[in-house]
C-alpha atoms as a PDB file:
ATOM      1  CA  UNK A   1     135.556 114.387 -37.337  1.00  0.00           C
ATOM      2  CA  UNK A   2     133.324 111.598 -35.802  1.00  0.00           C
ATOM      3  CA  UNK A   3     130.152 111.824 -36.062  1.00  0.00           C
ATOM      4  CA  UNK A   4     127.849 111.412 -32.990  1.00  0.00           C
ATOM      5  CA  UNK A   5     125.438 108.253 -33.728  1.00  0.00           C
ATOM      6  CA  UNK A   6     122.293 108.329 -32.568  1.00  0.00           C
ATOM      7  CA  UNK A   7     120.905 107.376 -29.071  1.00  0.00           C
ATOM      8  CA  UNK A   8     120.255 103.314 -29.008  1.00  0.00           C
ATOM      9  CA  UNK A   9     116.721 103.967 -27.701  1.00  0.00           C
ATOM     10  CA  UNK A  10     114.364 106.434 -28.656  1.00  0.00           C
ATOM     11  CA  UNK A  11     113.547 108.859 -26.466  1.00  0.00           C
ATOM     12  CA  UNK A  12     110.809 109.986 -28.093  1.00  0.00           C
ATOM     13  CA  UNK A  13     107.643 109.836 -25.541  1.00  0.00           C
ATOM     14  CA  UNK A  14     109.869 109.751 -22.306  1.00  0.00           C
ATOM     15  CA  UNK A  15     110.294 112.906 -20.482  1.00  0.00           C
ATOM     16  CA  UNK A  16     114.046 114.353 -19.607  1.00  0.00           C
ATOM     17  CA  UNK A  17     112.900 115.805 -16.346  1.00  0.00           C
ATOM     18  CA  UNK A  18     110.810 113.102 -14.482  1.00  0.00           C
ATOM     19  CA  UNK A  19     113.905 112.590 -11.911  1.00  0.00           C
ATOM     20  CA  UNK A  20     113.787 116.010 -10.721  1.00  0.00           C
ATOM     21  CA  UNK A  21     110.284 115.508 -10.621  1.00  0.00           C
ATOM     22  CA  UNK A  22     110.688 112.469  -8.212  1.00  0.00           C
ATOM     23  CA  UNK A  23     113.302 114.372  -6.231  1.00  0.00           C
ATOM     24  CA  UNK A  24     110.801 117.110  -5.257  1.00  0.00           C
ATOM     25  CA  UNK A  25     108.104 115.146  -4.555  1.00  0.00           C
ATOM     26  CA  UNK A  26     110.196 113.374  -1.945  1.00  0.00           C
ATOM     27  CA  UNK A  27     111.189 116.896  -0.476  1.00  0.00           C
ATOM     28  CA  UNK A  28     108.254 118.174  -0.481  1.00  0.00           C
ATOM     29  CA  UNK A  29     106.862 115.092   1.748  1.00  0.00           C
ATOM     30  CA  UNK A  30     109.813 115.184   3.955  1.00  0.00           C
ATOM     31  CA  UNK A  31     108.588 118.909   4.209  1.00  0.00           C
ATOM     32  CA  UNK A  32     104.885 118.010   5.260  1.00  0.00           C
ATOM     33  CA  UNK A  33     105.621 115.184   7.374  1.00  0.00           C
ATOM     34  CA  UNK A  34     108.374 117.625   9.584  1.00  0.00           C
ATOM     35  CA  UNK A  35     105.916 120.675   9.639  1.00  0.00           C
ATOM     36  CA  UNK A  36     103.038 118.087  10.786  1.00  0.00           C
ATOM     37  CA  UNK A  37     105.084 116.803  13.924  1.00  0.00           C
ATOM     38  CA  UNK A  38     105.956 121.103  14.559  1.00  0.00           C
ATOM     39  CA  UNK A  39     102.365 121.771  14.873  1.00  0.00           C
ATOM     40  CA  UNK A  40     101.751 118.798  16.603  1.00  0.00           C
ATOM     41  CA  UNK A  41     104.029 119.732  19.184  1.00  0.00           C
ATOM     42  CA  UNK A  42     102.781 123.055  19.286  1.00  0.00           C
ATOM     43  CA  UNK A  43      99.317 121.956  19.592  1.00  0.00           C
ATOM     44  CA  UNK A  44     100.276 120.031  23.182  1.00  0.00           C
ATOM     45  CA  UNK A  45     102.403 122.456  24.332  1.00  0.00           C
ATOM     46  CA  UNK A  46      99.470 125.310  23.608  1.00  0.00           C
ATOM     47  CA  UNK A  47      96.742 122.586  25.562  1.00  0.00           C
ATOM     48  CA  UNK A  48      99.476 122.104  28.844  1.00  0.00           C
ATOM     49  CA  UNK A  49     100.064 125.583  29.256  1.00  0.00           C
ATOM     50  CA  UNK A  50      96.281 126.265  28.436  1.00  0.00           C
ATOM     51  CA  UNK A  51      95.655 124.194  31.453  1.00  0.00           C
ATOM     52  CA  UNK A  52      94.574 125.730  34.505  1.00  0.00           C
ATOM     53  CA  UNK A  53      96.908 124.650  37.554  1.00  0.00           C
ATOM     54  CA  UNK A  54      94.151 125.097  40.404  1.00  0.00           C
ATOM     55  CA  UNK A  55      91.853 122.730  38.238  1.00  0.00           C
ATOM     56  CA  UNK A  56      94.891 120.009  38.368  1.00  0.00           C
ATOM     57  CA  UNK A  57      95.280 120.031  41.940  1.00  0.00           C
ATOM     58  CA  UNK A  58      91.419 119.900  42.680  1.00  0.00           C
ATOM     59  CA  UNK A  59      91.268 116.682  40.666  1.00  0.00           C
ATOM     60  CA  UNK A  60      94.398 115.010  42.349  1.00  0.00           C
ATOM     61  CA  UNK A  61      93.003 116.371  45.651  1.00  0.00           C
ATOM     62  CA  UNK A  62      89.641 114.534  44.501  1.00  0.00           C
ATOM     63  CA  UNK A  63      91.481 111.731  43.632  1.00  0.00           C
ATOM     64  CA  UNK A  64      92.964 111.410  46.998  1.00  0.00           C
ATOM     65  CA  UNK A  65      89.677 111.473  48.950  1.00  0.00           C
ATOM     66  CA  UNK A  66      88.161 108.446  46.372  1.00  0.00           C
ATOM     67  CA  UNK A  67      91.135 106.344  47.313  1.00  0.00           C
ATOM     68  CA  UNK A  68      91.224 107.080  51.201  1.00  0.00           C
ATOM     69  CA  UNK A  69      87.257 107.029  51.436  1.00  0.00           C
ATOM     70  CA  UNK A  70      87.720 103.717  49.586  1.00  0.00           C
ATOM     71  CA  UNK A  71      90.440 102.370  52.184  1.00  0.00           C
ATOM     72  CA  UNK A  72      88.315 103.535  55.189  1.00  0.00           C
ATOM     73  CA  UNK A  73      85.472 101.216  53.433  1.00  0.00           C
ATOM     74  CA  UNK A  74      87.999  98.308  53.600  1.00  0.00           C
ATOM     75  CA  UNK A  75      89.073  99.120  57.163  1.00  0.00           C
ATOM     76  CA  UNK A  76      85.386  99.123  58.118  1.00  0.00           C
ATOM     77  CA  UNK A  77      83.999  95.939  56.714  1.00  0.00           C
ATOM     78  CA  UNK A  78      87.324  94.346  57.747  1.00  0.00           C
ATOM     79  CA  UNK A  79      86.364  95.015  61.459  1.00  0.00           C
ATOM     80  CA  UNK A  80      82.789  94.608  60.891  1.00  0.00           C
ATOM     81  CA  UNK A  81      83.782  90.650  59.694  1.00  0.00           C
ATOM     82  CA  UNK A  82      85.713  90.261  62.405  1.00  0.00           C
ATOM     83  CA  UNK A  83      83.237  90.891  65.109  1.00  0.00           C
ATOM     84  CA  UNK A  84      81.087  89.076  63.454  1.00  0.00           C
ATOM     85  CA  UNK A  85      83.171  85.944  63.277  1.00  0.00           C
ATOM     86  CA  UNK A  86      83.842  86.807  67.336  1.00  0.00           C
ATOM     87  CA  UNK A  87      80.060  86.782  67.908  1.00  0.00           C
ATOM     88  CA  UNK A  88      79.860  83.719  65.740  1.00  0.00           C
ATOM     89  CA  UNK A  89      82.561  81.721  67.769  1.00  0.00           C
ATOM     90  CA  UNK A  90      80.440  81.919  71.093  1.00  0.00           C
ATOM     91  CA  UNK A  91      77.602  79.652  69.771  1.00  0.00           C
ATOM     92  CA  UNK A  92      77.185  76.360  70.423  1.00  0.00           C
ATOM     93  CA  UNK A  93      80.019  73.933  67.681  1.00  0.00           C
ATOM     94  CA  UNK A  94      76.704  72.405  65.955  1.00  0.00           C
ATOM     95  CA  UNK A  95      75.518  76.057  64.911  1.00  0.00           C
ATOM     96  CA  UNK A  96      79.190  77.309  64.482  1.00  0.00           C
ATOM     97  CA  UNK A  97      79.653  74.811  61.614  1.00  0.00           C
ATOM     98  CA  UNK A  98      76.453  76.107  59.938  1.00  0.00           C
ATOM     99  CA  UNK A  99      77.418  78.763  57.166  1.00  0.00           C
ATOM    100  CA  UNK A 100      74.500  81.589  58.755  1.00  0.00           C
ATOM    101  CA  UNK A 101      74.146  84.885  56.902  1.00  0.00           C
ATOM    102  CA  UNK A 102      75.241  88.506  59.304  1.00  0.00           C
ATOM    103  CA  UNK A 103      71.116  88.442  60.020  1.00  0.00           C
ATOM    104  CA  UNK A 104      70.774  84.831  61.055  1.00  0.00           C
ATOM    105  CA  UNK A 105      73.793  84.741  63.185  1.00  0.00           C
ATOM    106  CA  UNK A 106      72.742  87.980  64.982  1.00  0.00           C
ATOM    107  CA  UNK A 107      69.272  86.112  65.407  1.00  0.00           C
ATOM    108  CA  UNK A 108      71.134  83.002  66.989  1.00  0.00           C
ATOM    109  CA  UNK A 109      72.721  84.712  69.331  1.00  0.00           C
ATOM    110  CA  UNK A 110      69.944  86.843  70.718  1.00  0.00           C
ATOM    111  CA  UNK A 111      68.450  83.490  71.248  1.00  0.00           C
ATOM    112  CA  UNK A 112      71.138  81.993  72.902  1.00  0.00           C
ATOM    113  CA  UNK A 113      71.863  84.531  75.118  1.00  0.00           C
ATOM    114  CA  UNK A 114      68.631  83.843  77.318  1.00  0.00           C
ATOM    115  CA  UNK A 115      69.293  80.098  77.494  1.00  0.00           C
ATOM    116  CA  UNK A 116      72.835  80.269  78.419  1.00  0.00           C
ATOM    117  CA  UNK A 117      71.277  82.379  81.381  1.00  0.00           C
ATOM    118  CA  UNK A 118      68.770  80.006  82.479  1.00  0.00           C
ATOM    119  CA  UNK A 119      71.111  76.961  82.169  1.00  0.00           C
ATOM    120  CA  UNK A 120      73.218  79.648  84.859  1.00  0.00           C
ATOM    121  CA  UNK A 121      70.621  80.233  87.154  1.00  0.00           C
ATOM    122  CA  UNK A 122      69.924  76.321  87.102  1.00  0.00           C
ATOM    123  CA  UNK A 123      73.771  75.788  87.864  1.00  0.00           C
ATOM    124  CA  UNK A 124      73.672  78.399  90.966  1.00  0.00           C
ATOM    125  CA  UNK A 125      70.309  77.222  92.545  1.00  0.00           C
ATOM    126  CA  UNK A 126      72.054  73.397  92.240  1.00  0.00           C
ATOM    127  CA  UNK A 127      74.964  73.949  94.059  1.00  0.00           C
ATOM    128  CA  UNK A 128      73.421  76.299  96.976  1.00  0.00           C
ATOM    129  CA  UNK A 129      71.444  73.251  97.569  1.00  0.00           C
ATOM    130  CA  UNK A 130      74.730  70.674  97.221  1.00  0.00           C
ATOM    131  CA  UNK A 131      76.012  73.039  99.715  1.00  0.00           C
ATOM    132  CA  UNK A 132      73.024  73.059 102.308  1.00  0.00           C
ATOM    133  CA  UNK A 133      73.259  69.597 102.138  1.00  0.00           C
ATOM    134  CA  UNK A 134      77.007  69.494 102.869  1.00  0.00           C
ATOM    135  CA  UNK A 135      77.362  72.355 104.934  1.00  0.00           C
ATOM    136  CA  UNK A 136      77.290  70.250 108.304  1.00  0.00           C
ATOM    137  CA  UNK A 137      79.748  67.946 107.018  1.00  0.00           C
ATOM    138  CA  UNK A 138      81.952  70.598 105.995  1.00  0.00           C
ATOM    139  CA  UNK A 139      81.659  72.318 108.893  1.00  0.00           C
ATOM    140  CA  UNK A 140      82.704  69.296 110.500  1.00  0.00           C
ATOM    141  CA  UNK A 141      85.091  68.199 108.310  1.00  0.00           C
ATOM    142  CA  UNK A 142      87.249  71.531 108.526  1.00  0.00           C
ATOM    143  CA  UNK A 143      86.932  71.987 112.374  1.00  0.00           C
ATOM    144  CA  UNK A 144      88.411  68.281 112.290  1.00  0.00           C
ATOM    145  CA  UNK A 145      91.156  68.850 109.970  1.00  0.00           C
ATOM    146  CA  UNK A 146      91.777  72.197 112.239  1.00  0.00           C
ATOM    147  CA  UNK A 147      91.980  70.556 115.516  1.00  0.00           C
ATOM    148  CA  UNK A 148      94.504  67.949 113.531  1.00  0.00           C
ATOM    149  CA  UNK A 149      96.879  70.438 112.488  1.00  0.00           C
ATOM    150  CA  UNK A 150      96.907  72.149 115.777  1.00  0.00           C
ATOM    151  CA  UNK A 151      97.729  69.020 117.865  1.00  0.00           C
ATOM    152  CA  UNK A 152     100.607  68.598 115.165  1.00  0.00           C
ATOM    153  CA  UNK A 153     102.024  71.569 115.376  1.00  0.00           C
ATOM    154  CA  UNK A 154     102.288  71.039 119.289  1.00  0.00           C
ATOM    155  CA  UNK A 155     103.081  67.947 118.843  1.00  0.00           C
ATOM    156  CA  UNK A 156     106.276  68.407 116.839  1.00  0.00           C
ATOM    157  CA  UNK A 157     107.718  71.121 119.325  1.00  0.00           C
ATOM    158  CA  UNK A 158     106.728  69.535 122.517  1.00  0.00           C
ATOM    159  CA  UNK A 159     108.521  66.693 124.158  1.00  0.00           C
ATOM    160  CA  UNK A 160     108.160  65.420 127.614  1.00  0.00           C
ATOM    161  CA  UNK A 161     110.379  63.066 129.129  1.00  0.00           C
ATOM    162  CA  UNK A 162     110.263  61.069 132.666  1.00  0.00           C
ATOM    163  CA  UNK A 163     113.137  59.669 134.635  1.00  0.00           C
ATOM    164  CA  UNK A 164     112.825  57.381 137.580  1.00  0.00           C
ATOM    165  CA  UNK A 165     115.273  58.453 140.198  1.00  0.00           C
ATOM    166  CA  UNK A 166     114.888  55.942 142.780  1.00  0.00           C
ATOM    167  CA  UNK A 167     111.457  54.528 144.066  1.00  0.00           C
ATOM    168  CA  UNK A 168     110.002  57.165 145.323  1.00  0.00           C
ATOM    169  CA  UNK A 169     111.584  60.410 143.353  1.00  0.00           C
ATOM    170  CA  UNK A 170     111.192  61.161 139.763  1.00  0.00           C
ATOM    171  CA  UNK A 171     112.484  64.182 137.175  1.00  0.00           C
ATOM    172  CA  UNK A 172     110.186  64.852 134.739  1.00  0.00           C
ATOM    173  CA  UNK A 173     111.891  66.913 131.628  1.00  0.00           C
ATOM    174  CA  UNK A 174     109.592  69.115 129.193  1.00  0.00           C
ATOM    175  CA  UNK A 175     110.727  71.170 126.438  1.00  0.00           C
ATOM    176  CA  UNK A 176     109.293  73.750 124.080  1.00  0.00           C
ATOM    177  CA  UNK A 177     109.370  76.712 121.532  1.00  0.00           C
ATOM    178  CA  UNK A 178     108.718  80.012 123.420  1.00  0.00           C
ATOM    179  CA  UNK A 179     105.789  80.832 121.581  1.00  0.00           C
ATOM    180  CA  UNK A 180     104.454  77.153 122.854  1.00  0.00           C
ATOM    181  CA  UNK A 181     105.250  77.779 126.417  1.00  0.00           C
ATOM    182  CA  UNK A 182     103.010  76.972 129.047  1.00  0.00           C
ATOM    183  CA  UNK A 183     102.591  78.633 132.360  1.00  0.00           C
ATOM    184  CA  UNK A 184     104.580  77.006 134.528  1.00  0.00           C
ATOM    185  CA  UNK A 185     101.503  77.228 137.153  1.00  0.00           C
ATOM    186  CA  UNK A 186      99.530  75.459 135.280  1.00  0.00           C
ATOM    187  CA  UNK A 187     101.967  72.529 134.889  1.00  0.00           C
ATOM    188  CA  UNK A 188     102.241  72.396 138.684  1.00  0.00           C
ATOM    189  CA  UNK A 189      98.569  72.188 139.174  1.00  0.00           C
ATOM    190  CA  UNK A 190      98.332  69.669 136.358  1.00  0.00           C
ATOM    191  CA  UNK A 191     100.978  67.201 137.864  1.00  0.00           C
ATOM    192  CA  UNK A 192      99.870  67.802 141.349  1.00  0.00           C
ATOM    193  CA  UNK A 193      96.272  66.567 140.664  1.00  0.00           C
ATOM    194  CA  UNK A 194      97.977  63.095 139.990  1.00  0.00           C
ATOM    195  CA  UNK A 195      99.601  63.355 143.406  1.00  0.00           C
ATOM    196  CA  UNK A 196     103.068  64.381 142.967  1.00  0.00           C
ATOM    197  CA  UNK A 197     104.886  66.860 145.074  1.00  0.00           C
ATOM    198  CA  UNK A 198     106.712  69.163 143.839  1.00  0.00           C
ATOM    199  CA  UNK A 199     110.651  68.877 145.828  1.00  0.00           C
ATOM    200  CA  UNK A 200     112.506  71.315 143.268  1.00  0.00           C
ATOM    201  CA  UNK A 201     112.444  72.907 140.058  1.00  0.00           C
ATOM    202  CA  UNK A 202     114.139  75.225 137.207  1.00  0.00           C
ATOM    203  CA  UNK A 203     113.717  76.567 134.008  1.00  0.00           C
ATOM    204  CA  UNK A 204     116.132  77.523 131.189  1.00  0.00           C
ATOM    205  CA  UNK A 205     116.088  79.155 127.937  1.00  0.00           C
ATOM    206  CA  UNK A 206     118.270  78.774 124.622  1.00  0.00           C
ATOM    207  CA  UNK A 207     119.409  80.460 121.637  1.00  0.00           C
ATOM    208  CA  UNK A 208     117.445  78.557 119.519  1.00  0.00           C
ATOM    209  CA  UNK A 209     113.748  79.897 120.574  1.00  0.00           C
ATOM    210  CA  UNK A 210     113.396  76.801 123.399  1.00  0.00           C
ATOM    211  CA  UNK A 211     112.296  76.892 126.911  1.00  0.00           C
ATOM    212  CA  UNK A 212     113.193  73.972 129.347  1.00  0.00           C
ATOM    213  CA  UNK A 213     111.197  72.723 132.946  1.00  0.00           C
ATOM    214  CA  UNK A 214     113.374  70.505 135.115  1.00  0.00           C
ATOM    215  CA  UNK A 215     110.966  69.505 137.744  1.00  0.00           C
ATOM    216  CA  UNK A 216     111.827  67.035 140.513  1.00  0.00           C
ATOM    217  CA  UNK A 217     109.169  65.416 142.288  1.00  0.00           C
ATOM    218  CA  UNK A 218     108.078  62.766 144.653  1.00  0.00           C
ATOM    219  CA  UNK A 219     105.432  59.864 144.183  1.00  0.00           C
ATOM    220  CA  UNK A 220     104.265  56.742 146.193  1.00  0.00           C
ATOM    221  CA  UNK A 221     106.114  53.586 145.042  1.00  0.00           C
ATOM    222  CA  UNK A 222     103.526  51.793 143.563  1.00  0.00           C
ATOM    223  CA  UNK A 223     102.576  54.938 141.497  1.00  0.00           C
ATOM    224  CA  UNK A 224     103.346  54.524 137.324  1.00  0.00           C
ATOM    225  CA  UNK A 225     103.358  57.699 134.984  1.00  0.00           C
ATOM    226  CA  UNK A 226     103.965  57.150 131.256  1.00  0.00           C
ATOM    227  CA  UNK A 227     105.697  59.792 129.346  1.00  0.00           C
ATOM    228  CA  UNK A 228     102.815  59.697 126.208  1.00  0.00           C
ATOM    229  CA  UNK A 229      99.962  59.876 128.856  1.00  0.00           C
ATOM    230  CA  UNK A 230     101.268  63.014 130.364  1.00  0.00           C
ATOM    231  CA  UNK A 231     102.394  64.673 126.859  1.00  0.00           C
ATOM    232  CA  UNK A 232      98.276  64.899 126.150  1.00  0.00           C
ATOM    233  CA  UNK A 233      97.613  66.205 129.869  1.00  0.00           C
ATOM    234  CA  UNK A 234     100.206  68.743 129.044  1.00  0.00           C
ATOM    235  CA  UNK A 235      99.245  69.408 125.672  1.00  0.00           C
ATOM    236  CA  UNK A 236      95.139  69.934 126.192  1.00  0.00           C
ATOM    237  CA  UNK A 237      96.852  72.611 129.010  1.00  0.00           C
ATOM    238  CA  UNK A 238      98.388  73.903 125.656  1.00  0.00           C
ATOM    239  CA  UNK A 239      95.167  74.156 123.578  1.00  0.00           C
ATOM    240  CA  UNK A 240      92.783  75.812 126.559  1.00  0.00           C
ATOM    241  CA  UNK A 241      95.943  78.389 127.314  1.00  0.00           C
ATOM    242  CA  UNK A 242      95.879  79.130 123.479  1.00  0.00           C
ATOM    243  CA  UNK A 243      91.993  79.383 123.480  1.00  0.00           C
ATOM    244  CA  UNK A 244      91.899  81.657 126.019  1.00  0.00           C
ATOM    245  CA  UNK A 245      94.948  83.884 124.605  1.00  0.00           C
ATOM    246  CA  UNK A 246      92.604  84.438 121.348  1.00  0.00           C
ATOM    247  CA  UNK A 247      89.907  85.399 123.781  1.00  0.00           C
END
């Protein structure tokens, strides 16, 4: 039989069970640390449902109020700045590039106010009294410029020709708008008071708004009539038949 030698170390001193020892320390850590997070988790879960749901929805409802209340603020001084950059931008440039306070600009302003108003009231009493001065002239000036336009507009539908027939007849042509037309009395009487005599005469009309005199008369031999000279006889007849229309 062999014998069974002895152990090469002592073990005299060292104890046989310090690994289980070790073994249930670690278990019994693992054990604490897992029942730590359970009551832990409990703990949270007890506080949420401990929680009253009305006092949740007061605070959010709070909380909503504080940030609209705060955005209404914003709003507000937003519009506030912007008026008072409007009122700002009315002064004069040398004050505008000035950096006034809310208080000083206000200030400015209700002293500008009164001087832009007397600077106005200078303005208006200086040009009543350019326009006393001018109002003759004027007056004159547009009754001129009236009279002008008239004697052009009759002018540039109103044409008056003469034709010698022998020497002792003559035709005298004269055309015209319809609204131009002049009585043809009064170009009888007109003409006559030159002493011509009327032999014949006829009238037509066209399509295209005229009216035409073909008058015929008879004058001395050593008599002259220019066709210009009798245009302006014809034409004042014009002006005193349109005068009296108005009337």
């Amino acid at each position: 039989m062999l014998a069974i030698s002895p152990p090469m170390f002592s073990t005299i001193g060292w104890p046989f069970e310090e690994p289980l020892s070790h073994n249930q320390h670690q278990n019994s850590f693992y054990k604490d640390t897992v029942d730590q997070l359970f009551n832990f988790h409990d703990q949270v879960e007890a506080e949420i449902n401990s929680t009253d749901p009305s006092q949740s929805t007061s605070s959010d409802l709070s909380m909503v109020k504080k940030l609209v209340h705060n955005a209404s603020e914003r709003d507000r001084r937003k519009k506030i700045n912007n008026l008072y950059s409007s009122l700002r931008s009315l002064l004069p440039v040398f004050d505008q590039m000035k950096k006034l306070s809310i208080p000083a600009t206000i200030s400015r302003v209700l002293k500008y106010i009164p001087e832009l108003q007397n600077q106005v009231e200078g303005l208006i009493k200086r040009k009543d009294e350019i326009l006393l001065r001018l109002s003759p002239q004027v007056e004159e000036f547009i009754l001129s410029k009236e009279s002008q336009r008239k004697k052009h507009s009759y002018n540039s539908g109103f044409v008056v020709s003469i034709s010698r027939l022998n020497d002792s007849e003559i035709t005298i042509q004269i055309s015209c708008y319809t609204v131009q037309k002049i009585p043809l009395s009064e170009i009888l009487i007109c003409l006559e008071n030159d002493g011509l005599l009327l032999l014949n005469v006829s009238s037509s009309k066209t399509f295209g708004g005229r009216v035409f005199y073909n008058l015929h008369f008879q004058v001395d031999k050593t008599q002259i009539l220019e066709s210009h000279i009798l245009n302006e006889k014809l034409l004042s007849i014009m002006e005193k038949e349109g005068e009296f229309l108005k009337q």
